[in-house]
C-alpha atoms as a PDB file:
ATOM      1  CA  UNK A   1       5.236  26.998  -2.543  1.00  0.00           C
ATOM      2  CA  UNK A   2       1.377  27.505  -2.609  1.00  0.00           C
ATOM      3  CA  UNK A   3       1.350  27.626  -7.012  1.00  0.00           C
ATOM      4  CA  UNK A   4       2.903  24.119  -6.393  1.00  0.00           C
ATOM      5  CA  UNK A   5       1.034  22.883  -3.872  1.00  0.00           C
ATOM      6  CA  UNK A   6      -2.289  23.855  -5.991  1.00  0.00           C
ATOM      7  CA  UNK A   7      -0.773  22.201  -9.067  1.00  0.00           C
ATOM      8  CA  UNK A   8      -0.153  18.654  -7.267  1.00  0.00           C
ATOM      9  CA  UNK A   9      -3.833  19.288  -5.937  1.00  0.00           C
ATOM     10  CA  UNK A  10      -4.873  19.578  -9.723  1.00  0.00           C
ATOM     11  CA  UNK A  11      -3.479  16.876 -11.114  1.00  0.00           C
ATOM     12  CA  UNK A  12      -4.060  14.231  -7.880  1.00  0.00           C
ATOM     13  CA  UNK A  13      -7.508  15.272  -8.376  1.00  0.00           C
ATOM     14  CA  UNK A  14      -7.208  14.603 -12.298  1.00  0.00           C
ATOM     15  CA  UNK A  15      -5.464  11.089 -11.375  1.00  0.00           C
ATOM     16  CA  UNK A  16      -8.224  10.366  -9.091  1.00  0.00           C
ATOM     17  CA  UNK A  17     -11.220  10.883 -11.737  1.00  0.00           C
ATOM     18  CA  UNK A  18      -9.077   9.003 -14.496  1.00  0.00           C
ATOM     19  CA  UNK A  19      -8.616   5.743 -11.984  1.00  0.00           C
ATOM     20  CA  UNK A  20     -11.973   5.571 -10.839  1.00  0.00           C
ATOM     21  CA  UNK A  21     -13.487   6.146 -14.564  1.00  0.00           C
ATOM     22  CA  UNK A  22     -10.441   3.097 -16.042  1.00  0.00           C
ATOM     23  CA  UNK A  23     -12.394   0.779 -13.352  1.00  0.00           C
ATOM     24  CA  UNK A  24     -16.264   2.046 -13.903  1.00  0.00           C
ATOM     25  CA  UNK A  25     -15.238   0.944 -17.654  1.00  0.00           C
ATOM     26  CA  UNK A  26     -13.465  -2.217 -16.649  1.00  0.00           C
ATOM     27  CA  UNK A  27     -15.769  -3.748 -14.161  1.00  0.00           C
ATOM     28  CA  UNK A  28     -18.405  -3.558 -16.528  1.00  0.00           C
ATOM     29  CA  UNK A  29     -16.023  -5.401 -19.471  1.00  0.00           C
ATOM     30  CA  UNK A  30     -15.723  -8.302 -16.773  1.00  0.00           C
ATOM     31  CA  UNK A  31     -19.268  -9.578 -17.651  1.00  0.00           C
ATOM     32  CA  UNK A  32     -22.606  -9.924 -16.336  1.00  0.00           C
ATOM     33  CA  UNK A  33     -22.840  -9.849 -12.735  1.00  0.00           C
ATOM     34  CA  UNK A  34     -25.666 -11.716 -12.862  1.00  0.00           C
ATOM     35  CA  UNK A  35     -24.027 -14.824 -14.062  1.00  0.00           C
ATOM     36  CA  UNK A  36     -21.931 -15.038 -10.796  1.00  0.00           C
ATOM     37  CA  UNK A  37     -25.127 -13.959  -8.023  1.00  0.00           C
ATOM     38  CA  UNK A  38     -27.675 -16.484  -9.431  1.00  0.00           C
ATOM     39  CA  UNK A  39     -27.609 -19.760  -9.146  1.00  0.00           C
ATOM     40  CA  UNK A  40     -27.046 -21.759 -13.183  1.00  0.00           C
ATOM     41  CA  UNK A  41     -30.272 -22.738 -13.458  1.00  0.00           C
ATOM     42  CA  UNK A  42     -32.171 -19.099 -13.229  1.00  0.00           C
ATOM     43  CA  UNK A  43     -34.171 -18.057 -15.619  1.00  0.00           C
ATOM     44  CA  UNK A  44     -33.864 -15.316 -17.922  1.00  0.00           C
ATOM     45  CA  UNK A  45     -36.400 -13.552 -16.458  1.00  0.00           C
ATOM     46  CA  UNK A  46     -35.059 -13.427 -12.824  1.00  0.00           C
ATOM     47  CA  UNK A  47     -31.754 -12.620 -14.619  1.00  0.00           C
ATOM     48  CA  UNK A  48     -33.531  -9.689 -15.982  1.00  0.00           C
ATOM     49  CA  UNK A  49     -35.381  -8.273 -13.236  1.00  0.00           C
ATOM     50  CA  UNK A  50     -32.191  -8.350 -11.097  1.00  0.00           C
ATOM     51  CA  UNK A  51     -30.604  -6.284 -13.611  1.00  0.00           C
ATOM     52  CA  UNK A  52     -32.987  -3.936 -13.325  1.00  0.00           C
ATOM     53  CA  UNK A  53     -32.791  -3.490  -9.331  1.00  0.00           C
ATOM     54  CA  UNK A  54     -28.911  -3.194  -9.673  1.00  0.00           C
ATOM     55  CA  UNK A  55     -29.295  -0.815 -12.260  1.00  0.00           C
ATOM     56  CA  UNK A  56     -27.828  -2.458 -15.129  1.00  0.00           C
ATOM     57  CA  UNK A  57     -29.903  -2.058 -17.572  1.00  0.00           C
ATOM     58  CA  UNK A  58     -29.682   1.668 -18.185  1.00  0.00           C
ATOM     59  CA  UNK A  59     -27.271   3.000 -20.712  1.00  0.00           C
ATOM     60  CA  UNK A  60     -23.856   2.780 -19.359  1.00  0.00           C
ATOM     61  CA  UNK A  61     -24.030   6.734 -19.846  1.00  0.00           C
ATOM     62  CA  UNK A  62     -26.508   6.925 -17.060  1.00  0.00           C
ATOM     63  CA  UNK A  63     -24.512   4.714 -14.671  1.00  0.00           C
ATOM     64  CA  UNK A  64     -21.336   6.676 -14.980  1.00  0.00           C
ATOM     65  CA  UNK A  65     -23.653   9.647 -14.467  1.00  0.00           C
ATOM     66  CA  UNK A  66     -25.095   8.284 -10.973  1.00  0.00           C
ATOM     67  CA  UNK A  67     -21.535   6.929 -10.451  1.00  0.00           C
ATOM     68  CA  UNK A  68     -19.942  10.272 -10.228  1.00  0.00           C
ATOM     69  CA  UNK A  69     -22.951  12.022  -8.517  1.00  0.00           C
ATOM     70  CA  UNK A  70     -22.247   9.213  -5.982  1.00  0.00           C
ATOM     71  CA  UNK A  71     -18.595   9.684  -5.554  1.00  0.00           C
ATOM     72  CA  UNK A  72     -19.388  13.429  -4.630  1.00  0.00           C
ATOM     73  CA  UNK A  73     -22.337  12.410  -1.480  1.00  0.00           C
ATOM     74  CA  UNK A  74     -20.493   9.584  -0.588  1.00  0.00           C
ATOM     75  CA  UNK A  75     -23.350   7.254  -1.078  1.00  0.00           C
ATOM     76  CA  UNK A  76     -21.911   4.303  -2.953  1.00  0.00           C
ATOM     77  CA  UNK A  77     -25.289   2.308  -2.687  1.00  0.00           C
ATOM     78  CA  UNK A  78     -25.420  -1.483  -1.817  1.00  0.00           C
ATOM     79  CA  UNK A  79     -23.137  -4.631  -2.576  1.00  0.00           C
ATOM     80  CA  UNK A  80     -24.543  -6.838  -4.859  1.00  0.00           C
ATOM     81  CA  UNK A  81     -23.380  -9.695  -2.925  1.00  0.00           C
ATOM     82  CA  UNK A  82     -24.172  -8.900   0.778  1.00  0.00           C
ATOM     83  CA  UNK A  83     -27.138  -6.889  -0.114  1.00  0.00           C
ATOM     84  CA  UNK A  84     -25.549  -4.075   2.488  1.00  0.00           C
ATOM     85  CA  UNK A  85     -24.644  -0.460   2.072  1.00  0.00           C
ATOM     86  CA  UNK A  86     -20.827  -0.402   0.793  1.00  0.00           C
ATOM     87  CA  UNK A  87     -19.752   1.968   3.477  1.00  0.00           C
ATOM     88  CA  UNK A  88     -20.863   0.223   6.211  1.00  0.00           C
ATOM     89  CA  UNK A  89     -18.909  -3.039   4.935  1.00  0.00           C
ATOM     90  CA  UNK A  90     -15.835  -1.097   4.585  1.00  0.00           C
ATOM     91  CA  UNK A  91     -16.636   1.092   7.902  1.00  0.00           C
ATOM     92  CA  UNK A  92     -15.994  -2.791   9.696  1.00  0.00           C
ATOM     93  CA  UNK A  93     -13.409  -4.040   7.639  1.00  0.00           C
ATOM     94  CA  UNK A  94     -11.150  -0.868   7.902  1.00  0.00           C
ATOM     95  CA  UNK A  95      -9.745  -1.371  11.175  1.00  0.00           C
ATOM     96  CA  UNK A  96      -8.429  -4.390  11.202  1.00  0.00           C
ATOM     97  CA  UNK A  97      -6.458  -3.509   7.734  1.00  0.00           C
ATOM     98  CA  UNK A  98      -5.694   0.118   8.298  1.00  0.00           C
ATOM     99  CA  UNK A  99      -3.992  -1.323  12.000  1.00  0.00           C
ATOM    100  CA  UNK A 100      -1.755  -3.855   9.774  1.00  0.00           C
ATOM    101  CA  UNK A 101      -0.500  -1.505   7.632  1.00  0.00           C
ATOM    102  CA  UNK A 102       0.201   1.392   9.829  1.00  0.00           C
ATOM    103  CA  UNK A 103       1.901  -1.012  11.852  1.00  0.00           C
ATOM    104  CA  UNK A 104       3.982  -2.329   9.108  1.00  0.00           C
ATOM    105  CA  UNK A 105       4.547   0.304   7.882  1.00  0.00           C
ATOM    106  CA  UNK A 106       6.597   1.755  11.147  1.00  0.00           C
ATOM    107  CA  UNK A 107       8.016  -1.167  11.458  1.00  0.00           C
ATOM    108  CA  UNK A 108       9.634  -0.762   7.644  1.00  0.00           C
ATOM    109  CA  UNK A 109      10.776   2.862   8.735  1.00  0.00           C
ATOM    110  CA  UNK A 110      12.491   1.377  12.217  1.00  0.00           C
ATOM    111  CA  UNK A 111      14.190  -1.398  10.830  1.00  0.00           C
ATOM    112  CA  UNK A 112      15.111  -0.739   7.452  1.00  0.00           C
ATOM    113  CA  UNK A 113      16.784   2.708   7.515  1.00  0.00           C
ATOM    114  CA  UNK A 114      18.998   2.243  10.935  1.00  0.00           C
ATOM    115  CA  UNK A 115      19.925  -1.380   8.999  1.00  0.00           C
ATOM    116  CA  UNK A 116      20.427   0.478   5.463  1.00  0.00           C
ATOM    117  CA  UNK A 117      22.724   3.238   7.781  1.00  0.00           C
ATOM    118  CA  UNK A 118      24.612   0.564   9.608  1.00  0.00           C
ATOM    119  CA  UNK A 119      25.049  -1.594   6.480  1.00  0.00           C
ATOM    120  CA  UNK A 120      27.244   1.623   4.544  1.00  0.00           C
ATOM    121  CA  UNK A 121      28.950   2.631   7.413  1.00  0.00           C
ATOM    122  CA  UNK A 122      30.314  -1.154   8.048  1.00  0.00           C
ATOM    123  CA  UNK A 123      30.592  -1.103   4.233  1.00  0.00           C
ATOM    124  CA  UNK A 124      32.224  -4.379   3.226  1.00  0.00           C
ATOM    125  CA  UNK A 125      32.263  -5.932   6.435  1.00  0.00           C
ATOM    126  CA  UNK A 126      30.536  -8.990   7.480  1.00  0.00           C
ATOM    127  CA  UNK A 127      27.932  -7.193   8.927  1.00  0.00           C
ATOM    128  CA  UNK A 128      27.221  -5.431   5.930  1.00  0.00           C
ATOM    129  CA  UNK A 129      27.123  -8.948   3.534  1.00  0.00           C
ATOM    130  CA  UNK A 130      24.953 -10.649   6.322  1.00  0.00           C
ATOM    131  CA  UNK A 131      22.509  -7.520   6.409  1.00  0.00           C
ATOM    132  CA  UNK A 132      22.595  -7.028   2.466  1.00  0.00           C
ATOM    133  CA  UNK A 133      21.790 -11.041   1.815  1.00  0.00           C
ATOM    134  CA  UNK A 134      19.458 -11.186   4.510  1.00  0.00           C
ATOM    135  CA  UNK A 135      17.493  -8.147   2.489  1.00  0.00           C
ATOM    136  CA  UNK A 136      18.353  -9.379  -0.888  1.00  0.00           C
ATOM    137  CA  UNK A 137      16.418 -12.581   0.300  1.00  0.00           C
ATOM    138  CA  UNK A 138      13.447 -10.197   1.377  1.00  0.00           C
ATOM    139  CA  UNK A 139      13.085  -8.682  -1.453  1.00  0.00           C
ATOM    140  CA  UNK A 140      12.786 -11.244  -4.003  1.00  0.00           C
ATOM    141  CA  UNK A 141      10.801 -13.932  -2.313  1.00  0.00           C
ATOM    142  CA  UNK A 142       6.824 -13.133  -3.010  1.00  0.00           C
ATOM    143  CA  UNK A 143       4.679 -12.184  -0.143  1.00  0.00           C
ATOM    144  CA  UNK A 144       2.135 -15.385  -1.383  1.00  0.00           C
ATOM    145  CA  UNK A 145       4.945 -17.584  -0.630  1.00  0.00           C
ATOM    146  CA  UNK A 146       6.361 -15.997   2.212  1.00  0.00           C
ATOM    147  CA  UNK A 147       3.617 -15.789   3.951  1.00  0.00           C
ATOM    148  CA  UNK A 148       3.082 -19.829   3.058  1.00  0.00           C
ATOM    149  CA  UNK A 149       6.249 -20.604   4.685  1.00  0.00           C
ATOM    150  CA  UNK A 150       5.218 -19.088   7.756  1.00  0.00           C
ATOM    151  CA  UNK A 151       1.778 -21.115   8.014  1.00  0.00           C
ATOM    152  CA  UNK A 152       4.246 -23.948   7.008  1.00  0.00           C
ATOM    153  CA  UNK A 153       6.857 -23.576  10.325  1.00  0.00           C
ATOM    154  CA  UNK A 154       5.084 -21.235  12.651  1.00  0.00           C
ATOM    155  CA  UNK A 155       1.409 -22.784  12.404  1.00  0.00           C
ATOM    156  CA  UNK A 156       1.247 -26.337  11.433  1.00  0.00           C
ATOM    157  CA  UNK A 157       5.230 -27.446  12.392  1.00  0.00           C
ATOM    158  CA  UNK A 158       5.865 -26.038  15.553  1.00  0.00           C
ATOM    159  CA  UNK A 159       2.193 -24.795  17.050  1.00  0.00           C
ATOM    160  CA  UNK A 160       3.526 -21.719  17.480  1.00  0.00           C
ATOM    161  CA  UNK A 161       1.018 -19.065  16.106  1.00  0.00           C
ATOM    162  CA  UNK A 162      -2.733 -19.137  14.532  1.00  0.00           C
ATOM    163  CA  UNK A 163      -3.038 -19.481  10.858  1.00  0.00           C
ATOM    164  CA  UNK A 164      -5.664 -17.350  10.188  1.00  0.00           C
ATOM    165  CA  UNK A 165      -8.221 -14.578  12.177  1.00  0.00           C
ATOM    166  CA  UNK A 166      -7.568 -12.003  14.110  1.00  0.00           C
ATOM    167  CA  UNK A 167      -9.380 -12.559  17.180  1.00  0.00           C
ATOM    168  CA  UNK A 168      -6.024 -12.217  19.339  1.00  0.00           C
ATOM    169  CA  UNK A 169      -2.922 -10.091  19.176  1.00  0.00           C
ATOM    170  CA  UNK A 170      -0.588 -13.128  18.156  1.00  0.00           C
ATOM    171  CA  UNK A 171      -3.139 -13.407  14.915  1.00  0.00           C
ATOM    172  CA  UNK A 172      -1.637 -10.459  13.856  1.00  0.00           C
ATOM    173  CA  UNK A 173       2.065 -11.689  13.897  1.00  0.00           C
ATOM    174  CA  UNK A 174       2.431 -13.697  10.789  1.00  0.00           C
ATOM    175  CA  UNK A 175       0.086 -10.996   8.509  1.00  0.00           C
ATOM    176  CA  UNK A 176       2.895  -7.994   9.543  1.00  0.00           C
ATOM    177  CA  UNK A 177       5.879 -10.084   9.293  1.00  0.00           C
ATOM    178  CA  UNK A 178       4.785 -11.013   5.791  1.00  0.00           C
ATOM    179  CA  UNK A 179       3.653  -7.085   4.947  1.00  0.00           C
ATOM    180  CA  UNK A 180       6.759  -5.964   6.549  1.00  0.00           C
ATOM    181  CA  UNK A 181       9.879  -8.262   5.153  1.00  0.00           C
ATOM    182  CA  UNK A 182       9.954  -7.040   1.560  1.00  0.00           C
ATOM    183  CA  UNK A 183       9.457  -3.388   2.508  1.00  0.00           C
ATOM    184  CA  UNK A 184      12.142  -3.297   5.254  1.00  0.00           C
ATOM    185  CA  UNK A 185      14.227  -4.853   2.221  1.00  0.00           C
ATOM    186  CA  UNK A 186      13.727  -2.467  -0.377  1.00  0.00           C
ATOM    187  CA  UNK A 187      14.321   0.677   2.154  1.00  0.00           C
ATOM    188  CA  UNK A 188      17.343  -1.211   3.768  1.00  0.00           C
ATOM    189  CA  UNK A 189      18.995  -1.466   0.533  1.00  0.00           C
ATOM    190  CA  UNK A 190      18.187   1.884  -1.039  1.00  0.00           C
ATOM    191  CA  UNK A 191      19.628   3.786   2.585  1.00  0.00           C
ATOM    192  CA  UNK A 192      23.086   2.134   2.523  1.00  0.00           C
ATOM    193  CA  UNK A 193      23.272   2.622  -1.336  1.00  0.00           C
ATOM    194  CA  UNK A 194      22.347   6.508  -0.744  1.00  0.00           C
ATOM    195  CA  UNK A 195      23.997   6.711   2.559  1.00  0.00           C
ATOM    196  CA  UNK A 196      27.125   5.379   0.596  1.00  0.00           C
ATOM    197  CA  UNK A 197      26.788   8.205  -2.390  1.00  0.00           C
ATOM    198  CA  UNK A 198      26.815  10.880   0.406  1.00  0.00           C
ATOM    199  CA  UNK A 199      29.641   9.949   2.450  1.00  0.00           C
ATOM    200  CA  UNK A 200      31.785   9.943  -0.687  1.00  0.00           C
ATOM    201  CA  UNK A 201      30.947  14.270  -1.034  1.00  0.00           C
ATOM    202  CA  UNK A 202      33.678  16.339  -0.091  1.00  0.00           C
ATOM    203  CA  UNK A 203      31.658  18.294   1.646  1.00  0.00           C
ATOM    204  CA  UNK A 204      31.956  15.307   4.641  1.00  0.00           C
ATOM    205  CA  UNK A 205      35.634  16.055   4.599  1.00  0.00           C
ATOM    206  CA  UNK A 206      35.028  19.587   5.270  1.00  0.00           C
ATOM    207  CA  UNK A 207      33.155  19.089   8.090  1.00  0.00           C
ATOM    208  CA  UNK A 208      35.591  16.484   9.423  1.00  0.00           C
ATOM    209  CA  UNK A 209      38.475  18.460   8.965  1.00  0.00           C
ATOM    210  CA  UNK A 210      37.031  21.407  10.756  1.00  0.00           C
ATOM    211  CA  UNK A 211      36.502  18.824  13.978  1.00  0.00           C
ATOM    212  CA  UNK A 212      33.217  17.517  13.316  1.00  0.00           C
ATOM    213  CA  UNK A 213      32.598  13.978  15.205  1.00  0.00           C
ATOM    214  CA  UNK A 214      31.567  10.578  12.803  1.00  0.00           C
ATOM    215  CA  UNK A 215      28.608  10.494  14.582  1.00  0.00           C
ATOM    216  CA  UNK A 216      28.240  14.466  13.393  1.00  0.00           C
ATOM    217  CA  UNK A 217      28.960  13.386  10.223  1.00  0.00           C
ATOM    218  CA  UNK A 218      27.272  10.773   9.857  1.00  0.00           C
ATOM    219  CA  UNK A 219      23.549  11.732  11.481  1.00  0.00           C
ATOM    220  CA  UNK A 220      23.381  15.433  10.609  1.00  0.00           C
ATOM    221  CA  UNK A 221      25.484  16.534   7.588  1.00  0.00           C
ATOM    222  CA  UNK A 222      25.018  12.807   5.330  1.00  0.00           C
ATOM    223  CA  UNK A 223      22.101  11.444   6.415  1.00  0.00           C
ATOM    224  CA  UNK A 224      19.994  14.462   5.870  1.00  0.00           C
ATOM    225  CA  UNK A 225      20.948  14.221   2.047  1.00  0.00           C
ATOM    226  CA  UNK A 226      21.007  10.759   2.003  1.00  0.00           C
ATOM    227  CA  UNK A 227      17.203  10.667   2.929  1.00  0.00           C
ATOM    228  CA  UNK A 228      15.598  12.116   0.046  1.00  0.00           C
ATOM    229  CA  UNK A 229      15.451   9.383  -2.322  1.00  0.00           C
ATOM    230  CA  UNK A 230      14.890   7.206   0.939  1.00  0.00           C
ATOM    231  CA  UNK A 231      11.525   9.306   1.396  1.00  0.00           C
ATOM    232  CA  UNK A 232       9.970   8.408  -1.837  1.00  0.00           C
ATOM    233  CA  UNK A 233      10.566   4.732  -1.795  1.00  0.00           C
ATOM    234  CA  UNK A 234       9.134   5.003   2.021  1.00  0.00           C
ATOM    235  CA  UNK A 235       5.906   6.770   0.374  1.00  0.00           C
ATOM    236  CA  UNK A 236       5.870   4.386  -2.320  1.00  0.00           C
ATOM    237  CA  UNK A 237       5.677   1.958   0.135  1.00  0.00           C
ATOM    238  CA  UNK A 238       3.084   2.537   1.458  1.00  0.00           C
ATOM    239  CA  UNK A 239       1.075   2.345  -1.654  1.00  0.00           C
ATOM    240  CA  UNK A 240       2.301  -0.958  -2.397  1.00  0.00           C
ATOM    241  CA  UNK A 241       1.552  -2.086   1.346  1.00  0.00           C
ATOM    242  CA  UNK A 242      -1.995  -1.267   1.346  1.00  0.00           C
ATOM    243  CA  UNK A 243      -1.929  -3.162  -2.674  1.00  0.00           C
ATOM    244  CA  UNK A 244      -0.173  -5.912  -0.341  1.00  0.00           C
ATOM    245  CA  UNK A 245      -3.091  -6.472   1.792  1.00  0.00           C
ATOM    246  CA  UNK A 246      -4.674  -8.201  -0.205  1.00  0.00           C
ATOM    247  CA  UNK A 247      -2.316 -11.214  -0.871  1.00  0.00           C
ATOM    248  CA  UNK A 248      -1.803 -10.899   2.770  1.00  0.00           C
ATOM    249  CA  UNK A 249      -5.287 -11.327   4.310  1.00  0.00           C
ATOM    250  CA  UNK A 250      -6.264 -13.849   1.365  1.00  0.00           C
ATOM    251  CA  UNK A 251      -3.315 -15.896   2.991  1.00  0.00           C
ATOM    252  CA  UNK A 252      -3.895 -15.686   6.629  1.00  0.00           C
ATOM    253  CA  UNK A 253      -8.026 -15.132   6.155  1.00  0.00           C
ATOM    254  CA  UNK A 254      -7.911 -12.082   7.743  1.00  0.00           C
ATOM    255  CA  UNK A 255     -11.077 -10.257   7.744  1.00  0.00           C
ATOM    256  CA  UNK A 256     -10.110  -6.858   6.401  1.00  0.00           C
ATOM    257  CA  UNK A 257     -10.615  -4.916   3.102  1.00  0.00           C
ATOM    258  CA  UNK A 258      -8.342  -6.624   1.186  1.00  0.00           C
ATOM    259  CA  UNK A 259     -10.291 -10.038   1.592  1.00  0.00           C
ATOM    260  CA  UNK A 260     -13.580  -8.094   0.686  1.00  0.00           C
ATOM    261  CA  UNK A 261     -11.923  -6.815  -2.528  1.00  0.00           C
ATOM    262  CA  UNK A 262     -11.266 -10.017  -3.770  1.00  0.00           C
ATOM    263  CA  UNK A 263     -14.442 -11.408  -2.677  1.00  0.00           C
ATOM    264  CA  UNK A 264     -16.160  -9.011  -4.727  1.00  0.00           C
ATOM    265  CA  UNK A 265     -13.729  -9.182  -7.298  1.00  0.00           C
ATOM    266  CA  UNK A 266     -15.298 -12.525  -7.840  1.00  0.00           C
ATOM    267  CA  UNK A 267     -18.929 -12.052  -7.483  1.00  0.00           C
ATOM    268  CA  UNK A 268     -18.762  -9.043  -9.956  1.00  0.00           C
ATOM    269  CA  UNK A 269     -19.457  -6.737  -7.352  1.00  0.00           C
ATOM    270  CA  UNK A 270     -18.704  -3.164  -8.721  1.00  0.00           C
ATOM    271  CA  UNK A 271     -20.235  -0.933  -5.832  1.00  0.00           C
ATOM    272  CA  UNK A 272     -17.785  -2.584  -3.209  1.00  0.00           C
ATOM    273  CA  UNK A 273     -14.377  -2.944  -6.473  1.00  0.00           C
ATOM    274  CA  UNK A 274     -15.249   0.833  -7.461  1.00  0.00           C
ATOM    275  CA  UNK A 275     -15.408   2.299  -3.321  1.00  0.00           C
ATOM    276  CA  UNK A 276     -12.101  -0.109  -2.418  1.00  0.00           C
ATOM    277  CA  UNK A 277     -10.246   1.257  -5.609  1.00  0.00           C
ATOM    278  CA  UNK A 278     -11.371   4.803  -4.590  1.00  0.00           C
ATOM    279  CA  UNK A 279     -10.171   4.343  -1.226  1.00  0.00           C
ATOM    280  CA  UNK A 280      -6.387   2.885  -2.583  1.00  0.00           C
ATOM    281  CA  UNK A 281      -6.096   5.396  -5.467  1.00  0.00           C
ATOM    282  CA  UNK A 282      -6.665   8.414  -3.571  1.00  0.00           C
ATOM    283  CA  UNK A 283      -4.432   7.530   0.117  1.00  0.00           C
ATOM    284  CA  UNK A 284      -1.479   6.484  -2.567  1.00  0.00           C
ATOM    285  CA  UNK A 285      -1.958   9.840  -4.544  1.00  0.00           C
ATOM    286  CA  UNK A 286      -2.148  11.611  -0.911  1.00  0.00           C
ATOM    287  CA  UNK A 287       1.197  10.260   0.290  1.00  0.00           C
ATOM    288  CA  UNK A 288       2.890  10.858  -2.702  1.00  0.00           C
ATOM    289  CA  UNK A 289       2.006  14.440  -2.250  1.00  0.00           C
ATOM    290  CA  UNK A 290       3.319  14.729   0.726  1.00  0.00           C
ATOM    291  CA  UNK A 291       6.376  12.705  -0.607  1.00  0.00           C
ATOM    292  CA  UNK A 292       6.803  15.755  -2.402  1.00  0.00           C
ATOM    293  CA  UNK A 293       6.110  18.033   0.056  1.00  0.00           C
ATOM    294  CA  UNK A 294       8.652  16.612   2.145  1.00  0.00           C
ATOM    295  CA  UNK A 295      11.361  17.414  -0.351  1.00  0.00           C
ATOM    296  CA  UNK A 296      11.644  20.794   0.643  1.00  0.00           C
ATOM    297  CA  UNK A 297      11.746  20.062   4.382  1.00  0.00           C
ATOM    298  CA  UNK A 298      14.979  17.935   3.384  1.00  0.00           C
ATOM    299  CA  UNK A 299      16.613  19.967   1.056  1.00  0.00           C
ATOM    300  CA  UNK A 300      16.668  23.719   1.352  1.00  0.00           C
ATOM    301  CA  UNK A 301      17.067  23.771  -2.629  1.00  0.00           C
ATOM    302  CA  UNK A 302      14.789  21.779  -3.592  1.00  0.00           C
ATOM    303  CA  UNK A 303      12.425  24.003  -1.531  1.00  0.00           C
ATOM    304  CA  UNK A 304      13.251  27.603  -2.617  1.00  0.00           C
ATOM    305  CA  UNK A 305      12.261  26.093  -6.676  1.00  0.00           C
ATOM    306  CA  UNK A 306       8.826  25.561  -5.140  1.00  0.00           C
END
């Protein structure tokens, strides 16, 4: 178990340095930020002397050199945009984002597997087509427009709920229903198909032949095995939630890091694009380590190859 558990450590931390080296090189193939933090008409020589305070005029051996040294002290230095350490602009933005995922995230787990579990076990039935559309419907509209749609009714139709900020509780409604609908989907979908594998093992007939309850059955002997695969979509998930915050707060002009990234994404702002990726890359490497981890908490022979 530990000679795996250093081996996922190795090559997370190997994934990590590759990702944050792919963006070093492709934020500075995006162009001069210069060009986007000056007004047209500035002359070359202001152009020049603000690429020398960012920096930007040393070899691009030298930055990657101070990049990495900065990656290991944590100082990431100041955006070029809001002329403010990095950290501090991500210390405030944080909370707001960190609260919409975690929240949509639970939400995913305690909707979409009980409706993936009910879904197989009414296999066929009404229920089942009306909970398997319903997801199918989820899952393939985008986020963008999802999230339109609910400005569209909830906001400007019927009055119901704030289009944007998140100065009150109700602010945050519309950003985690959007977040939340396609991941609920996805799990919903993959739990009745592996909940409907399972209860086709023999194994199930065993254990009701030798008096077990459906309910037995059902919660402790299928849905244990059903859950693996289940895990690693939910980990996945997460990943592609905190990627979905982006689209999200862009939408509803919520004030968290997702909206900074794309701000900064458009003022050529590498300090603030090269700390945000950081952040991403290494909580989605994280969870899928402990994705894996999990496996052997689930299934007893998955955890004596470890």
């Amino acid at each position: 178990m530990s000679a795996f558990i250093v081996k996922r450590l190795a090559k997370a931390l190997f994934t990590i340095w590759f990702v944050l080296t792919l963006v070093f090189l492709l934020t500075r193939l995006t162009g001069d930020p210069t060009t986007w933090l000056l007004p047209d008409d500035a002359s070359a020589t202001v152009r020049a002397e603000l690429r020398v305070s960012l920096g930007l005029d040393r070899p691009i051996v030298e930055q990657y050199t101070d990049y990495v040294s900065a990656l290991f002290t944590g100082d990431m230095g100041k955006s070029y945009h809001y002329l403010r350490p990095v950290g501090e602009l991500f210390a405030e933005r944080a909370g707001p984002t960190l609260t919409l995922a975690a929240i949509s995230f639970a939400l995913a787990i305690l909707f979409g597997v009980p409706i993936g579990i009910i879904a197989a076990v009414n296999r066929n039935s009404l229920l089942d087509r009306f909970t398997m559309g319903i997801s199918i419907a989820g899952y393939t509209i985008p986020s963008f427009v999802f999230g339109i749609l609910m400005i569209f009714l909830f906001s400007l139709q019927l009055r119901l709920l704030p289009s944007g900020g998140m100065s009150t509780p109700l602010h945050y409604i519309m950003p985690l229903l959007t977040l939340t609908v396609d991941s609920v989907a996805n799990i919903a979908r993959l739990t009745r198909s592996s909940m409907l594998d399972v209860l086709r093992q023999e194994y199930l007939d065993s254990a009701r032949a030798k008096g077990a309850g459906e309910r037995v059955v059902i919660y402790k002997h299928a849905l244990r095995n059903a859950l693996i695969p289940v895990v690693t979509v939910i980990g996945l998930h997460l990943g592609t939630m905190i990627g979905g915050t982006v689209v999200v707060e862009t939408v509803f002009a919520f004030p968290g890091i997702g909206s900074l990234l794309v701000t900064a994404a458009q003022y050529r702002d590498f300090p603030v694009i090269q700390y945000g990726v950081m952040i991403v890359a290494t909580t989605v490497i994280l969870v899928n380590l402990l994705v894996d981890l999990s496996y052997g908490l689930l299934d007893p022979r998955i955890r004596d190859n470890f």
